[in-house]
Protein backbone atom coordinates (compact mmCIF):
# COMPACT_ATOMS: atom_id res chain seq x y z
CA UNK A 1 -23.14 -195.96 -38.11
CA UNK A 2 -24.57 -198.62 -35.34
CA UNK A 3 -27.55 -200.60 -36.12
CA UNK A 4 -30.19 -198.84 -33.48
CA UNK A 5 -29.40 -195.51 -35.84
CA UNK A 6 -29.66 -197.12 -39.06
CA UNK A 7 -33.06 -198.90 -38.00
CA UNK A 8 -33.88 -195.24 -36.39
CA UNK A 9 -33.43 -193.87 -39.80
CA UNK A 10 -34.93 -196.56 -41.79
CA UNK A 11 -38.38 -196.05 -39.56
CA UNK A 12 -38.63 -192.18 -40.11
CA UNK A 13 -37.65 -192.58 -43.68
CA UNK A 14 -40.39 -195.13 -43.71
CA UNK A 15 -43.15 -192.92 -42.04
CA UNK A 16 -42.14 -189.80 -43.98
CA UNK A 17 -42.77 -191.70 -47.33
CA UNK A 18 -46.14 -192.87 -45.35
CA UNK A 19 -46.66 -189.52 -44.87
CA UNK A 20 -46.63 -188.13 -48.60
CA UNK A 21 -48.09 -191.41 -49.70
CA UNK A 22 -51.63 -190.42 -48.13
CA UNK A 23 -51.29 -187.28 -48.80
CA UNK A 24 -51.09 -188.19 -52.37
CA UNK A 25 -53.55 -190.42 -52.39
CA UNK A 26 -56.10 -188.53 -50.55
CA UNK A 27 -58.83 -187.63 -50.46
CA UNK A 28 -60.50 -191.06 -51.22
CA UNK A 29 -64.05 -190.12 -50.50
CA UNK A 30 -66.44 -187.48 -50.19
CA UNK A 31 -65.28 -185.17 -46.84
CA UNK A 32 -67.87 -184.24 -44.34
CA UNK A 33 -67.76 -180.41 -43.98
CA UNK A 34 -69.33 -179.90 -40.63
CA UNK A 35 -71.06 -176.60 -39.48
CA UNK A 36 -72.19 -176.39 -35.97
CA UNK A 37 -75.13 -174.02 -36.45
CA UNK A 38 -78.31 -173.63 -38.57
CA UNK A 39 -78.23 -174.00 -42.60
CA UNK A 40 -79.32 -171.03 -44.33
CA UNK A 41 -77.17 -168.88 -41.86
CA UNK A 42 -74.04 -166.67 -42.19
CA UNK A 43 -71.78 -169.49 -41.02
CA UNK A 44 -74.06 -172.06 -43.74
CA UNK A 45 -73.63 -169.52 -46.29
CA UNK A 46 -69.77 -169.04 -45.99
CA UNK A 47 -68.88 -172.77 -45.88
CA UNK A 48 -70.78 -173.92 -48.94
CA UNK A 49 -69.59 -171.00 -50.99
CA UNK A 50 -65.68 -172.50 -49.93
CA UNK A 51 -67.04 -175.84 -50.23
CA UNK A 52 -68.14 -176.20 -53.26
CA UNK A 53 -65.08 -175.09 -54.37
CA UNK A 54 -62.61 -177.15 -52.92
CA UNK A 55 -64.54 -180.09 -54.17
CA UNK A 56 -63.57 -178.90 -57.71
CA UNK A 57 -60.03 -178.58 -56.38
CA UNK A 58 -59.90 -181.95 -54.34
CA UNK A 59 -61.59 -184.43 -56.67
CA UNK A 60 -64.38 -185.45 -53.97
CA UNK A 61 -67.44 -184.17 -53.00
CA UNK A 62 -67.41 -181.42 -49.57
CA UNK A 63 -70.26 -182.21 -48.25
CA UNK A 64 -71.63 -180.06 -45.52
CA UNK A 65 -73.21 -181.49 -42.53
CA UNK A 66 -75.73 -179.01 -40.29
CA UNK A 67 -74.96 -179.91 -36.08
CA UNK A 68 -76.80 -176.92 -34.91
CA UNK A 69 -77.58 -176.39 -31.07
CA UNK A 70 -76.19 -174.87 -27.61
CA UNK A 71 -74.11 -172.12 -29.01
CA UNK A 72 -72.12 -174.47 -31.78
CA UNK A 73 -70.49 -176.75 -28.90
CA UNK A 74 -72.09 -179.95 -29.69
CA UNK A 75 -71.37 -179.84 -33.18
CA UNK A 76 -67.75 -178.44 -32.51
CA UNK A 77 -67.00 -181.59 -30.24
CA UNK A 78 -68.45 -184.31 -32.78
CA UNK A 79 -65.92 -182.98 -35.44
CA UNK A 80 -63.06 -182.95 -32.40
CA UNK A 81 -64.07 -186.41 -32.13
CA UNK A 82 -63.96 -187.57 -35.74
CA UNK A 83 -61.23 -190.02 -37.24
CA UNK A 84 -58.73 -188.08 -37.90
CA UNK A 85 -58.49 -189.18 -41.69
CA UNK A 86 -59.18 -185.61 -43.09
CA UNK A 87 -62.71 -187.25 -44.56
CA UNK A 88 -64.30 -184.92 -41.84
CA UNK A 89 -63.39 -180.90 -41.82
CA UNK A 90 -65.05 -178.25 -39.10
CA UNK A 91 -66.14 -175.18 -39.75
CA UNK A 92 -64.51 -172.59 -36.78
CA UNK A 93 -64.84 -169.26 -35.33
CA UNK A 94 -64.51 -166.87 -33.03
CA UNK A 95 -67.07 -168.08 -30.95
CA UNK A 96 -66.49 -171.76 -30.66
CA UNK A 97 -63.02 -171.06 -30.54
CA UNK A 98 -62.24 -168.28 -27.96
CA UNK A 99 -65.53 -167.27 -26.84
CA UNK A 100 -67.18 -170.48 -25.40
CA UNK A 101 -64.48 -172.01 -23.84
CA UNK A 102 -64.19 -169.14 -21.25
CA UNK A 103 -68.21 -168.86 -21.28
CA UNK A 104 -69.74 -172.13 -20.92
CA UNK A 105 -68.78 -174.90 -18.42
CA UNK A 106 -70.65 -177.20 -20.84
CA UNK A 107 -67.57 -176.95 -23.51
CA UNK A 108 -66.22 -179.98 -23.39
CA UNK A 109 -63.24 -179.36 -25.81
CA UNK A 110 -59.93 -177.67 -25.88
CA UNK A 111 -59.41 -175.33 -28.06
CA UNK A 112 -56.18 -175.50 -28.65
CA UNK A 113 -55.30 -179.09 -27.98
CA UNK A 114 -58.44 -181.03 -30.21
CA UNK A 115 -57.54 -179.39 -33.16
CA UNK A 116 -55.53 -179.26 -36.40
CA UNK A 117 -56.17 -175.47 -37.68
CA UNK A 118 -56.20 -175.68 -41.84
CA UNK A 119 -57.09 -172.21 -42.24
CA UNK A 120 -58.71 -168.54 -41.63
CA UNK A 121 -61.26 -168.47 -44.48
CA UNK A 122 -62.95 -165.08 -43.87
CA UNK A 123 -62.17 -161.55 -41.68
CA UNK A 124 -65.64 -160.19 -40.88
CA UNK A 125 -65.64 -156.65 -38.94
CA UNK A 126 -69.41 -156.22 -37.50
CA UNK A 127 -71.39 -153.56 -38.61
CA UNK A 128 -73.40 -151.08 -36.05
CA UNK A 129 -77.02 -151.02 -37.33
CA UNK A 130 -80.25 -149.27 -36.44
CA UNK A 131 -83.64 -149.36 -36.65
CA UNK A 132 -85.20 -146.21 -38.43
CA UNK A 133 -87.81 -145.76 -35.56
CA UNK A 134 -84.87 -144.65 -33.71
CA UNK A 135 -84.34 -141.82 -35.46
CA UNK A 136 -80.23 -141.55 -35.87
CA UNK A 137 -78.74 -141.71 -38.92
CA UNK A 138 -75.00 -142.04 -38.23
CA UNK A 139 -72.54 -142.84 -35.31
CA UNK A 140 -72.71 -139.69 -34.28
CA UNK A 141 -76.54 -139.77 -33.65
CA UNK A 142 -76.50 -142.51 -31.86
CA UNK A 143 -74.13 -141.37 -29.03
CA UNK A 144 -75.59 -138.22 -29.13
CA UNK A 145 -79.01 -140.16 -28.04
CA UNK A 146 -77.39 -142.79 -25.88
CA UNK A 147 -75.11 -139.78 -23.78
CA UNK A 148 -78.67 -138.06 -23.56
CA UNK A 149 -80.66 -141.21 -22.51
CA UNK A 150 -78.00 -142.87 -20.53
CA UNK A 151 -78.97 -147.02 -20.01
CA UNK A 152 -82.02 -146.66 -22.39
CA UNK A 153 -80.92 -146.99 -25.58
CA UNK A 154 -81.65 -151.04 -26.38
CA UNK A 155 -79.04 -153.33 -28.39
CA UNK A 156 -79.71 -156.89 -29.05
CA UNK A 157 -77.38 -159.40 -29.08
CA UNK A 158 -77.93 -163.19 -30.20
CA UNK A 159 -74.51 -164.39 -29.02
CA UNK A 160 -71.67 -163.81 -26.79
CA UNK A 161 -69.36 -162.09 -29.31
CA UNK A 162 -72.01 -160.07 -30.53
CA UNK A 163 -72.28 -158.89 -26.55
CA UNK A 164 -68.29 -158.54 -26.02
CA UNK A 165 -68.26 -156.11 -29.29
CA UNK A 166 -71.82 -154.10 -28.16
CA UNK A 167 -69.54 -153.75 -24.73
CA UNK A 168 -66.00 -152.65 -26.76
CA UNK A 169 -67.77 -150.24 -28.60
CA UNK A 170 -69.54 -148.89 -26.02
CA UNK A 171 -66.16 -148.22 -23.83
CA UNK A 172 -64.60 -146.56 -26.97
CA UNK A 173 -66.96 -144.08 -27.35
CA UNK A 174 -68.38 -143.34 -23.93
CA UNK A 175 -71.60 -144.49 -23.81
CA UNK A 176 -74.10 -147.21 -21.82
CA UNK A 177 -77.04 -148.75 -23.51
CA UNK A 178 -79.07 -151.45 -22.30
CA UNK A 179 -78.56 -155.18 -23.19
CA UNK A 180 -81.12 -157.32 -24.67
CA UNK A 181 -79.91 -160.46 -24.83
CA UNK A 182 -81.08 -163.28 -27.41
CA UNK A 183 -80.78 -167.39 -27.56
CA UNK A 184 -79.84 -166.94 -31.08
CA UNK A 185 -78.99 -163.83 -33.67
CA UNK A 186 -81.78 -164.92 -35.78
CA UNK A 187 -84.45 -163.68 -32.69
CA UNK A 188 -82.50 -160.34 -31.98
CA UNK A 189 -82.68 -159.72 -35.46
CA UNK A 190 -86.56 -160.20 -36.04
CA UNK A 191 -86.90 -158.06 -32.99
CA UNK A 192 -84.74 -155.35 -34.30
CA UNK A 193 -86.24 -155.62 -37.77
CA UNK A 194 -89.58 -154.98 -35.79
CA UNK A 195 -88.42 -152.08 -34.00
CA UNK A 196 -88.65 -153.62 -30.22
CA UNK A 197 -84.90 -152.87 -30.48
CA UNK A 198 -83.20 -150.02 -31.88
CA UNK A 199 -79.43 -151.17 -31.78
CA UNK A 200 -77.50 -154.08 -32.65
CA UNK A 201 -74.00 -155.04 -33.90
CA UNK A 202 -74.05 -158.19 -36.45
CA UNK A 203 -71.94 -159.62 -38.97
CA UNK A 204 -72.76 -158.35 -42.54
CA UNK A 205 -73.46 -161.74 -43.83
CA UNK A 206 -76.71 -161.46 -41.49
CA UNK A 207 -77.85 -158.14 -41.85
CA UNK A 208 -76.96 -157.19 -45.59
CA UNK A 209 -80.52 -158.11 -47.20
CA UNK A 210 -82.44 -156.10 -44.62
CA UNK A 211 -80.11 -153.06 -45.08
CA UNK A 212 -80.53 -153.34 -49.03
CA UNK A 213 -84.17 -153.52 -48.49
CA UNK A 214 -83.94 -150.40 -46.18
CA UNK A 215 -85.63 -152.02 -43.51
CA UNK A 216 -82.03 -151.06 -41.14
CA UNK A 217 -79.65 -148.41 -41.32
CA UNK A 218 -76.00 -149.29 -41.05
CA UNK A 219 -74.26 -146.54 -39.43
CA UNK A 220 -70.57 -147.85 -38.63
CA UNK A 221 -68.12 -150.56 -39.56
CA UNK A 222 -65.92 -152.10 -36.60
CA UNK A 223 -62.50 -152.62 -38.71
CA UNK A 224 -59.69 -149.89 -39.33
CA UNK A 225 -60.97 -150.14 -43.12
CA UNK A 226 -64.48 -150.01 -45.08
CA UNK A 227 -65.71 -153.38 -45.70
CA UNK A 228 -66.14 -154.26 -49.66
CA UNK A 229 -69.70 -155.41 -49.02
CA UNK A 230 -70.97 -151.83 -47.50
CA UNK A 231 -68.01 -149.49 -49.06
CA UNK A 232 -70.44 -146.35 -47.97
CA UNK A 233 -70.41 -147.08 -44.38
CA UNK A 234 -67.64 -145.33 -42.18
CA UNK A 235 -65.47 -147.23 -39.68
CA UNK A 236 -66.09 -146.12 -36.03
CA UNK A 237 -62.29 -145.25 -36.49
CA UNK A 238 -62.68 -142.60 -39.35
CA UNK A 239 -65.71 -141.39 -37.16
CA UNK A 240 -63.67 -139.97 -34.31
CA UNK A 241 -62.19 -142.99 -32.36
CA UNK A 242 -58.99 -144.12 -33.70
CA UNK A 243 -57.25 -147.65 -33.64
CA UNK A 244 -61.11 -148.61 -32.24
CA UNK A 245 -61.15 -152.74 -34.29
CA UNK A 246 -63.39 -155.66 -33.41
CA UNK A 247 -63.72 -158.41 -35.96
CA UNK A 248 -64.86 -161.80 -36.30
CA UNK A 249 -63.56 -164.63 -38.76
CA UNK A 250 -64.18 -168.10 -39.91
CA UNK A 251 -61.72 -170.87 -40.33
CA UNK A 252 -61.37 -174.46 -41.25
CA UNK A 253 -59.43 -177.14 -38.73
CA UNK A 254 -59.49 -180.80 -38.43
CA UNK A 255 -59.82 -182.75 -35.53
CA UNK A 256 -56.69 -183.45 -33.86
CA UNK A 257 -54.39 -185.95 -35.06
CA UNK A 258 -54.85 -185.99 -38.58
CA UNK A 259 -51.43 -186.25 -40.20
CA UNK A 260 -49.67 -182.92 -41.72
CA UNK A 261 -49.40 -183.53 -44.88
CA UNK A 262 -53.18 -183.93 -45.05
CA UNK A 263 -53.58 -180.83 -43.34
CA UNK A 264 -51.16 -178.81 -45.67
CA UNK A 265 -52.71 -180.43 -49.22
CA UNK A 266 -56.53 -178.94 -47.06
CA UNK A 267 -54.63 -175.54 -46.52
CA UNK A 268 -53.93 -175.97 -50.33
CA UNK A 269 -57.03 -176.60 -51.34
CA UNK A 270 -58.48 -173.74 -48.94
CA UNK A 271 -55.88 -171.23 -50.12
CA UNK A 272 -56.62 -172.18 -53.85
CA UNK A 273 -60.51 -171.90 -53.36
CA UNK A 274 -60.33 -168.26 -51.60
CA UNK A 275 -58.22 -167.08 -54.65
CA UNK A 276 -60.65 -167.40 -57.44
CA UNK A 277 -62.64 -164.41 -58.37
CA UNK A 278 -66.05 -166.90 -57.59
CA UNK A 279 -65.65 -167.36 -54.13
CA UNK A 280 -63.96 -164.04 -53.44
CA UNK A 281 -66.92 -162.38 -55.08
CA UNK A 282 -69.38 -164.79 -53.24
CA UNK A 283 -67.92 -164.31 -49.41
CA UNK A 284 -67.57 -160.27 -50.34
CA UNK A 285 -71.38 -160.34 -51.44
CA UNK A 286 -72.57 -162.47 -48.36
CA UNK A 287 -70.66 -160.00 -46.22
CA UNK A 288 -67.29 -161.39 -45.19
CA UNK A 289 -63.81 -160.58 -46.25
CA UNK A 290 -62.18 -163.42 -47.92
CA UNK A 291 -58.98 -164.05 -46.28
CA UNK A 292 -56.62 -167.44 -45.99
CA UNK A 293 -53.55 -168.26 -43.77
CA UNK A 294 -51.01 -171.38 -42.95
CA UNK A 295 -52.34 -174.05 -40.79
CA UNK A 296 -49.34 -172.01 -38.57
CA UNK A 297 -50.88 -168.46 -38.66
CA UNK A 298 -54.11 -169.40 -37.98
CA UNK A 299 -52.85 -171.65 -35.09
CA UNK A 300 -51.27 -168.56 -33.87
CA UNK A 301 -54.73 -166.33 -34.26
CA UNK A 302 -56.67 -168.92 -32.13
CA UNK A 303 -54.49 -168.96 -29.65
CA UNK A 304 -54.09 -165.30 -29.83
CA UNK A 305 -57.79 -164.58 -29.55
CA UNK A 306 -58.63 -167.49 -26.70
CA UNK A 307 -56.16 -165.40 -24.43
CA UNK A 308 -57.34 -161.99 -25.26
CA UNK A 309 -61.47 -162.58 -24.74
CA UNK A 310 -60.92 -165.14 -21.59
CA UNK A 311 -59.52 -162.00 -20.28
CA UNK A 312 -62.04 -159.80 -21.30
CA UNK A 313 -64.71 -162.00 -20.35
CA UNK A 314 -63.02 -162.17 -17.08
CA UNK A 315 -62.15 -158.46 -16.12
CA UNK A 316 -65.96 -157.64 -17.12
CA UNK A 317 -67.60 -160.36 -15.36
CA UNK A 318 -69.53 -161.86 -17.99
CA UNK A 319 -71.55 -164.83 -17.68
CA UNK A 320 -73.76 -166.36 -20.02
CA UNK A 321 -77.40 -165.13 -20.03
């Protein structure tokens, strides 16, 4: 064997031990969990519940770190930039990671280059809810009344995949309603909660305590199955329009650059945390579906997802409002 192969060999050997070394030996302090929107929210809710956690499993603290503002894209490109170390996770999803890129000029990341997916935390189908001053009851009421009142029928939404679902579910099943369109989900929700809208399509996490208190009416789930959280509520499939699916979901990456071995001992730790009856039972009960994945898979679902709303976003002519 010549010299240039043995010295070849002798570096990768060397950077492979380098490799399990840190991984072993991390983490070495607390890790910043950051969350690009507004604490006391669905996508606050879901990360401490995983956090807290993982810091059991890890041996650190998880802290997590609030960057709310424009739509999660600041907060999504300060944990893009952070040292890639694995002291500093980011909470993802749909929106930040297939939804603004093809929405906002002002997203100054790439999805799926700044990156190191860990993995999918949650699956979160959105439920179809109603105000009762509307007077429907069930999916079947409210397309009666939107095919009878054709563009009058108001929906909220408080973000663009909120919108992109309203408009999916409305091709499905044949109707038009008219868009109301919020800065945030927290304003289309106090308007729907005070009747000035009748329709909106939200993740459970948001809407759960309002429909326990009976102040809304859910009348539809958008996955092929009943979510755990609202087991009563129909799909929109089972209602009459087959194969119909629209779901969110939450994940965990690290900014790009952070070595793999770090990554896979996070996707541990993730995949660990999601399979104890605590957080299981906590993401059910705050309205997602508790569901984990390689660092590969949920590469692939990003990727996946990016592709298939740029398109959509692009064949409807969508811009932001």
């Amino acid at each position: 064997m010549g010299l240039k192969k043995i010295f070849a060999g002798a570096v990768l050997g060397l950077a492979l031990l380098g490799g399990v070394t840190v991984a072993q030996d991390y983490p070495t302090q607390p890790i910043n969990f950051v969350v690009p929107f507004n604490a006391g929210g669905g996508t606050d809710v879901t990360a401490r519940i995983v956090a807290e956690e993982m810091a059991k499993i890890l041996g650190q603290p998880v802290l997590v770190e609030n960057r709310p503002g424009a739509q999660g894209i600041p907060g999504t490109r300060y944990g893009a930039d952070a040292k890639p170390d694995g002291h500093t996770i980011l909470f993802v999803l749909q929106a930040t990671m297939a939804l603004n890129p093809s929405l906002y000029q002002a997203t100054n990341y790439d999805p799926l280059k700044d990156f190191a997916p860990v993995s999918q935390i949650s699956e979160s189908p959105y439920v179809i809810v109603v105000h009762p001053s509307l007077g429907v009851k069930d999916l079947q009421g409210l397309i009666a009344l939107a095919k009878e009142k054709p563009g009058q029928v108001n929906y909220a939404s408080g973000a663009a995949a909120s919108h992109l679902a309203s408009l999916l579910f409305q091709k499905a099943v044949g109707v038009e309603m008219n868009h109301i369109p919020y800065s945030g989900s927290g304003q289309a929700l106090t308007d729907l909660l005070s009747g000035r809208v009748g329709v909106m399509l939200s993740s459970p996490v948001s809407v759960l305590p309002h429909i326990q208190a009976g102040a809304l009416i859910p009348i539809g789930i958008t996955s092929t199955e009943r979510s755990p959280s609202l087991p009563d509520v129909p799909t929109v499939a089972e209602s009459g329009y087959s194969g119909f699916k629209v779901s969110g979901w939450y994940g965990i990456s690290a900014p790009a650059g952070t070595p793999d071995a770090i990554v896979e001992k996070l996707n541990a730790a993730v995949v660990q945390a999601i399979g104890t009856e605590t957080v299981r039972d906590g993401l059910i009960k705050a309205g997602v579906e508790p569901k984990s994945s390689s660092p590969d898979e949920f590469s692939k679902l990003i990727a996946t997802e990016y592709e298939q709303w740029t398109v959509l976003i692009e064949e409807a002519g969508i811009k932001p409002e």
